[in-house]
N, C-alpha and C. Protein backbone atom coordinates (compact mmCIF):
# COMPACT_ATOMS: atom_id res chain seq x y z
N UNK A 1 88.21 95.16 170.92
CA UNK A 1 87.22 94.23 170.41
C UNK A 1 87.74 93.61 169.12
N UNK A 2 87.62 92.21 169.25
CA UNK A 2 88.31 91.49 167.68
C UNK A 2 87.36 91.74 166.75
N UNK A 3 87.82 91.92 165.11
CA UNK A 3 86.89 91.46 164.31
C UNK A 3 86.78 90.27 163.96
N UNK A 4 85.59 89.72 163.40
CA UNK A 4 84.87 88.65 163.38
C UNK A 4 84.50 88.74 161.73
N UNK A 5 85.59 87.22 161.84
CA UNK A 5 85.73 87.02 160.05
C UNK A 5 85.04 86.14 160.29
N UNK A 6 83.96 85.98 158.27
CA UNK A 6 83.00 85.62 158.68
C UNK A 6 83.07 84.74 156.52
N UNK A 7 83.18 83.61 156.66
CA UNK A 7 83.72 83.17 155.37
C UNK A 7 82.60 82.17 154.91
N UNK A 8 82.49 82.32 153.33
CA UNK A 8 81.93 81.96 152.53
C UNK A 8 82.77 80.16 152.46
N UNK A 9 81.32 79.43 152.86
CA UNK A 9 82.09 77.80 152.44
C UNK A 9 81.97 77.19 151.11
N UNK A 10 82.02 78.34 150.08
CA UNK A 10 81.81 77.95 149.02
C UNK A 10 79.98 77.51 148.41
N UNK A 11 79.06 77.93 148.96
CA UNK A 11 77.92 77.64 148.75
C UNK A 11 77.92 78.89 148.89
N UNK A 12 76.46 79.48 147.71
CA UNK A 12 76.37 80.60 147.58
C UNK A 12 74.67 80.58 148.47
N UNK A 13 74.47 81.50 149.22
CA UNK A 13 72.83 81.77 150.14
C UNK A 13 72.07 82.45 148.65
N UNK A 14 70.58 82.95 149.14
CA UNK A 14 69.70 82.47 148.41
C UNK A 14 69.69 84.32 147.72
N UNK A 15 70.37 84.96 148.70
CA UNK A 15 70.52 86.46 147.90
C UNK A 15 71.62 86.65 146.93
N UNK A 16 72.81 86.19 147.35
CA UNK A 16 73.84 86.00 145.98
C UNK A 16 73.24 85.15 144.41
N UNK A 17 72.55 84.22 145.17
CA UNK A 17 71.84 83.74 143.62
C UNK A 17 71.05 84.32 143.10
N UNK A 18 70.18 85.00 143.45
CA UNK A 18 69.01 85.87 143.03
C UNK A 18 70.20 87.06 142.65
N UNK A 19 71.03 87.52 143.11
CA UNK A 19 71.49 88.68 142.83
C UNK A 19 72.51 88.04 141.62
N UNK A 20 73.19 87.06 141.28
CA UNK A 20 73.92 86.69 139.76
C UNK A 20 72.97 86.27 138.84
N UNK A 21 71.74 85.87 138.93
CA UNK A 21 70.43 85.51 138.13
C UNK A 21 69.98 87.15 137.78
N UNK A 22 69.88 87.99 138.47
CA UNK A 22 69.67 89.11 137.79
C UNK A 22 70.86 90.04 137.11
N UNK A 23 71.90 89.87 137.67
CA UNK A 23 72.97 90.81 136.97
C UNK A 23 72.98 89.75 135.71
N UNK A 24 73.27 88.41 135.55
CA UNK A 24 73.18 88.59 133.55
C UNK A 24 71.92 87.87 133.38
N UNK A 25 70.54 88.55 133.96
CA UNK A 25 69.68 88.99 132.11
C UNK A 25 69.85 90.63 132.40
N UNK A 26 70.46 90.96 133.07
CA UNK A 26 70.52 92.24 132.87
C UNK A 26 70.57 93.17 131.42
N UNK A 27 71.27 92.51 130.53
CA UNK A 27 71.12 93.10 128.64
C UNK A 27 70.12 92.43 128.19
N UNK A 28 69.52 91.17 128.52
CA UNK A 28 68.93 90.02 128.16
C UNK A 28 69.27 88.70 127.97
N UNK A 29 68.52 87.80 128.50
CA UNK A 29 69.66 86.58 128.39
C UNK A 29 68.40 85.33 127.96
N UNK A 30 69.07 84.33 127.59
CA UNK A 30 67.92 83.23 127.23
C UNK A 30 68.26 82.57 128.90
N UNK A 31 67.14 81.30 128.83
CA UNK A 31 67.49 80.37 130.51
C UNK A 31 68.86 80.00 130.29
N UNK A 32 69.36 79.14 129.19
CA UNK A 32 70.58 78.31 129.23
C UNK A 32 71.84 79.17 129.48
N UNK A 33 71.77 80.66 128.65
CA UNK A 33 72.55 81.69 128.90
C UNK A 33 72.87 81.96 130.87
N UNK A 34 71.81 82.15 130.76
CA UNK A 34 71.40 82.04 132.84
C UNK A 34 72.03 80.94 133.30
N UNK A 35 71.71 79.71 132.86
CA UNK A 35 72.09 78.59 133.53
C UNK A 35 73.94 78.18 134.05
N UNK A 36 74.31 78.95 132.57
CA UNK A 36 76.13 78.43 132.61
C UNK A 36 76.77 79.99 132.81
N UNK A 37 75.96 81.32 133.09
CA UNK A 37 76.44 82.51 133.54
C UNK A 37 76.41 82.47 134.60
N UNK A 38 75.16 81.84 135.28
CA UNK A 38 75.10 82.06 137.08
C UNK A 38 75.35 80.94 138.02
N UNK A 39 76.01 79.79 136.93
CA UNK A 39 76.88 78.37 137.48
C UNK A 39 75.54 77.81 138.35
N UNK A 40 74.49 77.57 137.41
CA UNK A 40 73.11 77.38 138.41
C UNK A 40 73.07 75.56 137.30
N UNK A 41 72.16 74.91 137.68
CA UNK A 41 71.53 73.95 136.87
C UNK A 41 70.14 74.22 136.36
N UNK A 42 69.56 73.81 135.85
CA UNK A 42 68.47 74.08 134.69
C UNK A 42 67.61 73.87 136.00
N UNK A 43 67.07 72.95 136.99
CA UNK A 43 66.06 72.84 138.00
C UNK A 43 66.40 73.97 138.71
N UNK A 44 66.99 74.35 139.44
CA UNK A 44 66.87 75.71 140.21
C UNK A 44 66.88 76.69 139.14
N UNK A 45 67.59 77.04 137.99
CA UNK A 45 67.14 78.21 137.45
C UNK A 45 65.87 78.35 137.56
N UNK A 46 65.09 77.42 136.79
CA UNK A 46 63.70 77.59 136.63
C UNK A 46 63.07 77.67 138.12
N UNK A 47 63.03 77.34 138.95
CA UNK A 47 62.46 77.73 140.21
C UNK A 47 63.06 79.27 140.75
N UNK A 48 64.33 79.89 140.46
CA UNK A 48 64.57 81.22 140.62
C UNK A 48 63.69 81.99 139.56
N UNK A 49 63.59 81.82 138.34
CA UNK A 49 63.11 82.54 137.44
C UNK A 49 62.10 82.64 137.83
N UNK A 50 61.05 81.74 137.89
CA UNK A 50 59.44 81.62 138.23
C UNK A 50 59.65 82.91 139.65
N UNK A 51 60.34 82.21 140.44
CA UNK A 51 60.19 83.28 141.70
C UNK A 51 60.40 84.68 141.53
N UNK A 52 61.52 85.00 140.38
CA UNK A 52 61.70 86.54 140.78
C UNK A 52 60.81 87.22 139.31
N UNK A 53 60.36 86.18 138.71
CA UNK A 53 58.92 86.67 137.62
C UNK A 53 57.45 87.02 138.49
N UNK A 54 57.12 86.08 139.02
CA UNK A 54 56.07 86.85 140.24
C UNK A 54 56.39 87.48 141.34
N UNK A 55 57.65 88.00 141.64
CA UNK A 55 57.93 89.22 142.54
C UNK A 55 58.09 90.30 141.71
N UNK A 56 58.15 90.18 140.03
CA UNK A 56 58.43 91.36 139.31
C UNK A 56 59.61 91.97 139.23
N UNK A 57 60.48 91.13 139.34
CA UNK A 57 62.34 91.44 139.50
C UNK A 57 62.73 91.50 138.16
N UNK A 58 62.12 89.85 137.47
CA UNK A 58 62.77 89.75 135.90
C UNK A 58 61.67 89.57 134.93
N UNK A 59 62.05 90.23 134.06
CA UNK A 59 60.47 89.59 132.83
C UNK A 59 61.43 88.87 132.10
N UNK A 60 60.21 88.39 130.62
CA UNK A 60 60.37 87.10 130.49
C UNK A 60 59.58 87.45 129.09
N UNK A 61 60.26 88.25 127.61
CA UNK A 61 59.98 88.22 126.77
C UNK A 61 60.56 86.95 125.48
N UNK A 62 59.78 86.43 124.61
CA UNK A 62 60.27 85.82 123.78
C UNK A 62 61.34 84.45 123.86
N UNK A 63 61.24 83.93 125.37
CA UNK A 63 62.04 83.22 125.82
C UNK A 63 63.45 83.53 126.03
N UNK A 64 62.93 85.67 125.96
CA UNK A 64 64.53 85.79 126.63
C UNK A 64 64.22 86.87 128.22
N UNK A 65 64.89 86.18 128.75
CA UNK A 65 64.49 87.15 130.39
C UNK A 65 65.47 88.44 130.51
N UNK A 66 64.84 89.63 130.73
CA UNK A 66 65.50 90.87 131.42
C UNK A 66 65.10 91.25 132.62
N UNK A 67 65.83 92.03 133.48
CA UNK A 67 65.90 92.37 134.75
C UNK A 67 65.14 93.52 134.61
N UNK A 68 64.03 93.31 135.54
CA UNK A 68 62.94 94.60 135.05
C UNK A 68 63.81 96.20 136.25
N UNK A 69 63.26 97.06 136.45
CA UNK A 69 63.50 98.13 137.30
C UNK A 69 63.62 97.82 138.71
N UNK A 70 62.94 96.91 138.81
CA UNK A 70 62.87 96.70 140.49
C UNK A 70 64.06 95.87 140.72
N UNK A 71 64.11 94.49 139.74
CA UNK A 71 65.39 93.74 139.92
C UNK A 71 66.76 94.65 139.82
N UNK A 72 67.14 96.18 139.36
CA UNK A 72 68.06 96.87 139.35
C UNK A 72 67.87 97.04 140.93
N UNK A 73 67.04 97.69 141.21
CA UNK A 73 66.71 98.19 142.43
C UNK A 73 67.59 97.33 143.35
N UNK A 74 67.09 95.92 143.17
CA UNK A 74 67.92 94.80 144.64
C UNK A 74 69.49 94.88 144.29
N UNK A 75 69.55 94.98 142.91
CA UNK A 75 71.19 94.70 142.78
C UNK A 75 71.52 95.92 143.32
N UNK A 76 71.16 97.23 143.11
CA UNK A 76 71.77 98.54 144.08
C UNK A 76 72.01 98.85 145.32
N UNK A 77 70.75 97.55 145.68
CA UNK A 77 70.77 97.56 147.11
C UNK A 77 71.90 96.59 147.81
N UNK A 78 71.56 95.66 147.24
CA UNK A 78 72.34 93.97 147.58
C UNK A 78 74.63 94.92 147.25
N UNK A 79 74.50 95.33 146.53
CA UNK A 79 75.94 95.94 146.14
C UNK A 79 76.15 96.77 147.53
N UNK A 80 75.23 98.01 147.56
CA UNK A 80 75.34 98.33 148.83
C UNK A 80 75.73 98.00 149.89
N UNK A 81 74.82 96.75 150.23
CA UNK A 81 74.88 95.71 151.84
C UNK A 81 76.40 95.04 151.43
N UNK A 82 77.12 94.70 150.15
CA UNK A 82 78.04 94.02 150.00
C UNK A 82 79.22 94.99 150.88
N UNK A 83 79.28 96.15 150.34
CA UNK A 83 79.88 97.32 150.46
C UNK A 83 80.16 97.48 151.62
N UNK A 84 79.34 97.46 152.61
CA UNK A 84 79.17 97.70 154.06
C UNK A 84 79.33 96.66 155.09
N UNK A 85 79.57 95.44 154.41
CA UNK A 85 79.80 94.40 155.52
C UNK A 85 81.57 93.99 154.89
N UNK A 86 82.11 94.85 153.81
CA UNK A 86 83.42 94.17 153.37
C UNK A 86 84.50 94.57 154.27
């Protein structure tokens, strides 16, 4: 049975972004910090942020965002699934 390579066209899907949006506020990060760490633009950051602030992934003190417990949680997991399909 062949294996079945399976390649990135250079667009990242919607779990790699959520998963580099949480690895750096991981210490804490401001949006713009987010914006040029996770190679995002300022309109989708803010539509990721909003999203993974009401799923409870990242908070959002003082206009600086950290990755709450649960957002560790996906990156442990998401590393995992990386792990297992490499």
């Amino acid at each position: 049975m062949s294996q079945m390579m399976i390649e990135n066209k250079g667009r990242r899907g919607k779990f790699e972004i959520i998963a580099d949006v949480l690895s750096v506020a991981r210490g804490g990060a401001k949006k713009t910090q987010i914006v040029y760490k996770a190679n995002l633009n300022f309109k989708i950051v803010s539509e990721y942020l909003s999203f993974l602030e009401g799923k409870g992934f990242i908070g959002n003190t003082s206009r600086e965002y950290t990755t709450t417990e649960k957002g560790e949680k996906f990156l442990r997991l998401y590393k995992q699934m990386e792990e297992q399909l490499a």
